[in-house]
N, C-alpha and C. Protein backbone atom coordinates (compact mmCIF):
# COMPACT_ATOMS: atom_id res chain seq x y z
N UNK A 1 4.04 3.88 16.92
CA UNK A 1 4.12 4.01 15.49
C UNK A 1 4.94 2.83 14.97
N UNK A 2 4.22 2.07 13.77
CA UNK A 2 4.86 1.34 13.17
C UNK A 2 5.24 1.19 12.20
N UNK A 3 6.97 1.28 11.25
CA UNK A 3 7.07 1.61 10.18
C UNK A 3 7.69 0.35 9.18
N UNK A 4 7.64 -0.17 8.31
CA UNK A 4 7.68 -0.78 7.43
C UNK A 4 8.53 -0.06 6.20
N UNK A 5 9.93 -0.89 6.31
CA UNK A 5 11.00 -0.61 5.36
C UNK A 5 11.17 -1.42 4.10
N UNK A 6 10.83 -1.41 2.90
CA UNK A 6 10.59 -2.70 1.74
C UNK A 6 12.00 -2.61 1.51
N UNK A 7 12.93 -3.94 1.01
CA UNK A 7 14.48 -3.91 0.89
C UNK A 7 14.10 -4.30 -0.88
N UNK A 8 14.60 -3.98 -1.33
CA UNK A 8 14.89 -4.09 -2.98
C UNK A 8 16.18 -5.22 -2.85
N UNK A 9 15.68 -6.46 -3.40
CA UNK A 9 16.30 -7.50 -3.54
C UNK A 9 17.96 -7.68 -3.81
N UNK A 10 18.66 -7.51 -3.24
CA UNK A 10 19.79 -7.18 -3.73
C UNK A 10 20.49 -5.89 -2.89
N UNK A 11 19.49 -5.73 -2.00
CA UNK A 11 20.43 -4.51 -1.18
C UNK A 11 21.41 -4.77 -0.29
N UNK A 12 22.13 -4.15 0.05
CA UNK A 12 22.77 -3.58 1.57
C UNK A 12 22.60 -3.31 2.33
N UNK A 13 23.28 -3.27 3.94
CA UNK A 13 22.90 -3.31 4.60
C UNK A 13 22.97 -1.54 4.64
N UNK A 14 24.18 -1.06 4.35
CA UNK A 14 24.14 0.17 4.66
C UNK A 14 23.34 1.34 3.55
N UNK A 15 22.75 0.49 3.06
CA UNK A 15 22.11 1.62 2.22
C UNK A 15 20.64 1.84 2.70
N UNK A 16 19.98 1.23 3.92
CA UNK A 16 18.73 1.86 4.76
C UNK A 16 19.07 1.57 6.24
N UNK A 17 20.47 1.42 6.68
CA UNK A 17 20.77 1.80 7.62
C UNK A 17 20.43 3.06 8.17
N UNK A 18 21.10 4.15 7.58
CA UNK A 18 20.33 5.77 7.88
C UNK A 18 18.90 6.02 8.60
N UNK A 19 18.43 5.49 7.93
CA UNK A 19 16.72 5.27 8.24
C UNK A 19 16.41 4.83 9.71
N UNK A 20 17.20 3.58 9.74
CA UNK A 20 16.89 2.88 10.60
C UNK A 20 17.31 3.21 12.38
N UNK A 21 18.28 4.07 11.87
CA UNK A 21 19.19 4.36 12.97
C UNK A 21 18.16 6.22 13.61
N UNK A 22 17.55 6.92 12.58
CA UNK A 22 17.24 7.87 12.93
C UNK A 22 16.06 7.29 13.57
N UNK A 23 14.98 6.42 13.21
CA UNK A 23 13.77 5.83 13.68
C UNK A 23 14.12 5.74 15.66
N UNK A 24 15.47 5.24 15.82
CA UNK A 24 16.02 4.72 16.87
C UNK A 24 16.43 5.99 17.76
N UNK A 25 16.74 6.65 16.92
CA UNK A 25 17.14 8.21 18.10
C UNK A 25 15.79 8.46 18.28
N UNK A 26 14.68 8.75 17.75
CA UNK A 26 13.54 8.86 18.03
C UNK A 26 13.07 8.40 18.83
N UNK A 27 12.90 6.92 19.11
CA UNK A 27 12.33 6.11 20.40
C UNK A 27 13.64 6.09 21.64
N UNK A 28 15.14 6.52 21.66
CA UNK A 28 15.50 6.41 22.47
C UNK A 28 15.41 8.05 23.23
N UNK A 29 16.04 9.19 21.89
CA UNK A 29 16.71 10.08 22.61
C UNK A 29 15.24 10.89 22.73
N UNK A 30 14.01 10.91 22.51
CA UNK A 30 12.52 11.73 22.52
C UNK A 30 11.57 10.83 23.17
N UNK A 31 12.06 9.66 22.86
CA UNK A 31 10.39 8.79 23.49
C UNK A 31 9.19 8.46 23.09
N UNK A 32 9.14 8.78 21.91
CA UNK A 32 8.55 8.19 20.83
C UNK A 32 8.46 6.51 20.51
N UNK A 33 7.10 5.95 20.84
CA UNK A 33 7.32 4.68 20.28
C UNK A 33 7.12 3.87 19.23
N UNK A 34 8.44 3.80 18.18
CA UNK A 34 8.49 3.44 16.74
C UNK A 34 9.52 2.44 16.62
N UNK A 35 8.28 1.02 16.30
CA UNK A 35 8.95 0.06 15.83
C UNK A 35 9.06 -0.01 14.27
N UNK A 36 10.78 -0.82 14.07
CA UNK A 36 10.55 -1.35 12.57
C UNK A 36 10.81 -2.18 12.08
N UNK A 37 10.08 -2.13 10.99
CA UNK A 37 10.02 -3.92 10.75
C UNK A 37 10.74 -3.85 8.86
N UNK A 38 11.86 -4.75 9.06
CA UNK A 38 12.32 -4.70 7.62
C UNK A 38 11.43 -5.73 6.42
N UNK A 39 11.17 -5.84 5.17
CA UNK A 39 10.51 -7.03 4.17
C UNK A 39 11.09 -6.84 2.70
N UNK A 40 11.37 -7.78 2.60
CA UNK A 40 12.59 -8.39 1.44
C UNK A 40 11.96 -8.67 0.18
């Protein structure tokens, strides 16, 4: 699975951090394979 995060010009890092980090328990702690790709 491949997911695609759009950043609103002017963001932070920690404001789709959350996201990014749950995507990651997914492919580490289940095994699920989900890459992501950030676009600005």
């Amino acid at each position: 699975m491949k997911i695609l995060v759009f950043c609103a010009k002017g963001f932070e890092t920690m404001e789709f951090s959350a996201f990014i980090d749950v995507f990651g328990w997914a492919r580490n702690d289940y095994g699920y394979p989900v890459q992501t790709e950030t676009c600005g």
